[in-house]
N, C-alpha and C. Protein backbone atom coordinates (compact mmCIF):
# COMPACT_ATOMS: atom_id res chain seq x y z
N UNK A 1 2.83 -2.24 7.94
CA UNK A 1 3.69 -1.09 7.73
C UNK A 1 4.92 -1.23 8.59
N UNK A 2 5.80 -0.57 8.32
CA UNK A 2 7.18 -0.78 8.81
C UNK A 2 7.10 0.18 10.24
N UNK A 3 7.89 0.07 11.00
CA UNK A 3 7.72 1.29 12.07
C UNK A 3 8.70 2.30 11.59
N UNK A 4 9.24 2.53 11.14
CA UNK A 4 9.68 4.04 10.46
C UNK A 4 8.49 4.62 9.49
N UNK A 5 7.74 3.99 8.90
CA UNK A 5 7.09 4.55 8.23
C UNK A 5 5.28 4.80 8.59
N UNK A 6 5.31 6.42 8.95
CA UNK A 6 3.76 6.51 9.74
C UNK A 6 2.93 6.50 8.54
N UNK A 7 3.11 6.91 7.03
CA UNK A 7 2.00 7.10 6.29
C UNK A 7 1.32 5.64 6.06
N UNK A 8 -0.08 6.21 6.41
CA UNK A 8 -0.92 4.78 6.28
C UNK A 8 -1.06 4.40 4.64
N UNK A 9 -2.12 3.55 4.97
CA UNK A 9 -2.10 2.34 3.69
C UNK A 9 -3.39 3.43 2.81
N UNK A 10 -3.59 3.92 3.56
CA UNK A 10 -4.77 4.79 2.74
C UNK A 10 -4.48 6.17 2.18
N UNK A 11 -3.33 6.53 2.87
CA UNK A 11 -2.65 7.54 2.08
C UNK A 11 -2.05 7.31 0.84
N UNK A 12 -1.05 6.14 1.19
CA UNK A 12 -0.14 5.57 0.18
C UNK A 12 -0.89 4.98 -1.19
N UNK A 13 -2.38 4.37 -1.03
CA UNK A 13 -3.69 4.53 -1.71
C UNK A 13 -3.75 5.09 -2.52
N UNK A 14 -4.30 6.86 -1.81
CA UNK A 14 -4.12 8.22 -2.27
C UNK A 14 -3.54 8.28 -3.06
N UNK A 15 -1.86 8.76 -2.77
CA UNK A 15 -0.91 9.03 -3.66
C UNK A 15 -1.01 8.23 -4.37
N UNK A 16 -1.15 6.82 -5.13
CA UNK A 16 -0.94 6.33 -6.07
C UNK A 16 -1.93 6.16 -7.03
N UNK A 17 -3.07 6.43 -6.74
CA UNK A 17 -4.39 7.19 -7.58
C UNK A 17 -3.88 8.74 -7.92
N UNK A 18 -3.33 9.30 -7.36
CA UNK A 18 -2.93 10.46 -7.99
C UNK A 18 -1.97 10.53 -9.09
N UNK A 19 -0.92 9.34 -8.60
CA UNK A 19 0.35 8.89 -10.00
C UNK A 19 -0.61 8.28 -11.17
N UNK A 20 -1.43 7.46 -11.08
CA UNK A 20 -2.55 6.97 -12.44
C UNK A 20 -2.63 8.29 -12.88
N UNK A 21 -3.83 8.94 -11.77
CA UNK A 21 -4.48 9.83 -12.45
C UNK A 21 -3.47 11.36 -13.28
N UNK A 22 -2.61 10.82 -12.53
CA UNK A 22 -1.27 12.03 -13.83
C UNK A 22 -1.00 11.99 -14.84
N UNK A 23 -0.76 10.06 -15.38
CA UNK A 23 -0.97 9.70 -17.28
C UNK A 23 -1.65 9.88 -17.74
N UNK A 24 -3.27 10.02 -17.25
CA UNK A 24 -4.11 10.44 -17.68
C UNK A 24 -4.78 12.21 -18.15
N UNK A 25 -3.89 12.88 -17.32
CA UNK A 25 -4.34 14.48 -16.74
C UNK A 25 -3.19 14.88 -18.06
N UNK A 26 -3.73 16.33 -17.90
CA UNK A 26 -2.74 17.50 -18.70
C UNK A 26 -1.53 17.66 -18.77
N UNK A 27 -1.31 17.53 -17.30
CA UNK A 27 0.25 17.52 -17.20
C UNK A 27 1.23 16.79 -17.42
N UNK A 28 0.57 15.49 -18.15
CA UNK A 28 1.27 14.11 -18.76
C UNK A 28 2.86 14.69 -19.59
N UNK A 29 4.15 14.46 -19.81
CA UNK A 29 4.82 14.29 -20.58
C UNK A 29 5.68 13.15 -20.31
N UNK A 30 5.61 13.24 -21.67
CA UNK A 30 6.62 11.47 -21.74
C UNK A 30 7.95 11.62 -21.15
N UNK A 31 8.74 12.90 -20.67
CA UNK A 31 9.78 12.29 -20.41
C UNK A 31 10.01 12.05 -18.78
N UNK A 32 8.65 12.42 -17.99
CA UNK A 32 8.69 12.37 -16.99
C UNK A 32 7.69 10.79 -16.22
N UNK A 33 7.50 10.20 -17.40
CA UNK A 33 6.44 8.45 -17.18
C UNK A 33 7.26 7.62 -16.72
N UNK A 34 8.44 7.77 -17.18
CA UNK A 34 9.45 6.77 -16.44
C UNK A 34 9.38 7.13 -14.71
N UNK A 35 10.12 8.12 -14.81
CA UNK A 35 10.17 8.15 -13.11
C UNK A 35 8.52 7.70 -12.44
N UNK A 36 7.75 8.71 -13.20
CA UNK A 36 6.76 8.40 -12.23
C UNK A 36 6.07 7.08 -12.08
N UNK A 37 6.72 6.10 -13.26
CA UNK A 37 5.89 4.61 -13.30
C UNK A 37 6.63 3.89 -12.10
N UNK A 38 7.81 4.29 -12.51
CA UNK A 38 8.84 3.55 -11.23
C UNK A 38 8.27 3.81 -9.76
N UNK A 39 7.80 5.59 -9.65
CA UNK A 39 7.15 5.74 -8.19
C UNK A 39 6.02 4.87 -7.58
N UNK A 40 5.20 4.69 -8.65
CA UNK A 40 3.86 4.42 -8.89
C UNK A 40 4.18 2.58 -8.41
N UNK A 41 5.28 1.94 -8.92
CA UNK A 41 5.57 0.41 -8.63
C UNK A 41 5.75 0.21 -7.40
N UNK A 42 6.66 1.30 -7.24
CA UNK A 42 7.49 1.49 -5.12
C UNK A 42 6.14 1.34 -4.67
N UNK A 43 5.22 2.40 -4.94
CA UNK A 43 4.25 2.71 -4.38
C UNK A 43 3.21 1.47 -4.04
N UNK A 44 3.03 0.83 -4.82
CA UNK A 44 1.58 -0.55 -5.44
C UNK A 44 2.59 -1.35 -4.66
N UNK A 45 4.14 -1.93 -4.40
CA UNK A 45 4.70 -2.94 -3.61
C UNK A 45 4.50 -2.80 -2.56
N UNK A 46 4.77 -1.51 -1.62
CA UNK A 46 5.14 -0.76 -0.29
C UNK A 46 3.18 -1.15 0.08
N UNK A 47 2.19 -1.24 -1.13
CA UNK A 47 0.87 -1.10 -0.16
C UNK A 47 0.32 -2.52 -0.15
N UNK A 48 1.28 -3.67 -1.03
CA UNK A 48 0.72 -4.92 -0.86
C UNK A 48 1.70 -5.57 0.20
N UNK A 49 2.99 -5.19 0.75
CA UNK A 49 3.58 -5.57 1.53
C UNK A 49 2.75 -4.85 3.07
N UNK A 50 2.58 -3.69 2.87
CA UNK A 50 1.60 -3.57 4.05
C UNK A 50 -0.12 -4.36 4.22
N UNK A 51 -0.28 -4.47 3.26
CA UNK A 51 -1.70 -5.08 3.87
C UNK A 51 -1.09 -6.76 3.83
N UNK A 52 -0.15 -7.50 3.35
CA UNK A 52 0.09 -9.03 3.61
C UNK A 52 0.16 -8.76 5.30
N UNK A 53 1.02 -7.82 5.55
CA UNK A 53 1.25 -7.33 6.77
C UNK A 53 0.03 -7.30 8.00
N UNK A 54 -0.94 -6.78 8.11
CA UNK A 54 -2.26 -6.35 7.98
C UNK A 54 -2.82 -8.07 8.20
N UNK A 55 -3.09 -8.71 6.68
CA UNK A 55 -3.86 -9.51 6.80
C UNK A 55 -3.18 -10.75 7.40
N UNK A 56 -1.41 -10.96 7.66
CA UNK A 56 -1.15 -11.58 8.79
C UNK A 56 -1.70 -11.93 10.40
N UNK A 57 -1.50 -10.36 10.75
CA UNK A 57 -2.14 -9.92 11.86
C UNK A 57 -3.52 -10.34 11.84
N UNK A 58 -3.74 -10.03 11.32
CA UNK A 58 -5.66 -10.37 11.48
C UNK A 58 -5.85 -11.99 11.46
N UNK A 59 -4.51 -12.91 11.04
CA UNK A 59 -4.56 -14.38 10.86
C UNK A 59 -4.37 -14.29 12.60
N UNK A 60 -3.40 -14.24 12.92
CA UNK A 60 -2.60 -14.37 14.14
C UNK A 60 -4.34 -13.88 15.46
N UNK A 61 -4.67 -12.79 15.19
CA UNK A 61 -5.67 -12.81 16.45
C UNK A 61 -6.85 -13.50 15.55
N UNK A 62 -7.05 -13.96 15.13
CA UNK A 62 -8.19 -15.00 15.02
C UNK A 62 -8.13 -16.06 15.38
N UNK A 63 -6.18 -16.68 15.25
CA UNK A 63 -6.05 -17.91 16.19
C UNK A 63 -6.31 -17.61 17.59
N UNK A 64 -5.61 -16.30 17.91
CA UNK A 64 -5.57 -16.06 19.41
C UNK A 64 -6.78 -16.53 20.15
N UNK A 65 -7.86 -15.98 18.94
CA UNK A 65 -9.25 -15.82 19.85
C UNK A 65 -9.57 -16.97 19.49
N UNK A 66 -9.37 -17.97 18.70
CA UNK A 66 -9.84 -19.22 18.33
C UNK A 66 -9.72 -20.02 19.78
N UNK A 67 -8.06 -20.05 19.80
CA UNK A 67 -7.81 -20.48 20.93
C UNK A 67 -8.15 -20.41 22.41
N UNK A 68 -8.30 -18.92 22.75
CA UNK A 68 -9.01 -18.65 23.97
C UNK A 68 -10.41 -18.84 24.06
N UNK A 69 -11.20 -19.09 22.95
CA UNK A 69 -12.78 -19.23 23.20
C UNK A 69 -12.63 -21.27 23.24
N UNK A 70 -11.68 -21.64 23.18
CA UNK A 70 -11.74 -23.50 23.03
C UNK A 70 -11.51 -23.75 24.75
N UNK A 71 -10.90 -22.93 25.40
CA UNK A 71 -10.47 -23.00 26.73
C UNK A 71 -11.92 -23.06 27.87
């Protein structure tokens, strides 16, 4: 995650199970699928750029500790 941005990866989750679950729900109209598909894309990029993010980190201290347990 970026440091301006506090909402976690499990919120951002959230909200975008809620954008699915809107094409699907009552309140569906077509002239409002555009915007919300576009939200829904921001949304699915912003949570795979945070977990590459995420599963970087988790590369980086596994060397760490790789390294300190060879010592």
């Amino acid at each position: 995650m970026t440091k301006n941005d506090t909402t976690t990866v499990q919120e951002k989750i959230d909200q975008l199970d809620q954008l699915v679950s809107w094409f699907d729900g009552d309140d569906f109209q077509v002239e409002q699928a555009s915007a919300k598909l576009k939200e829904a894309a921001k949304l699915a990029a912003d949570i795979e750029k945070d977990l590459s993010a995420v599963s970087n980190d988790i590369r980086e201290l596994k060397r760490s500790f790789a390294s300190d347990n060879e010592k």
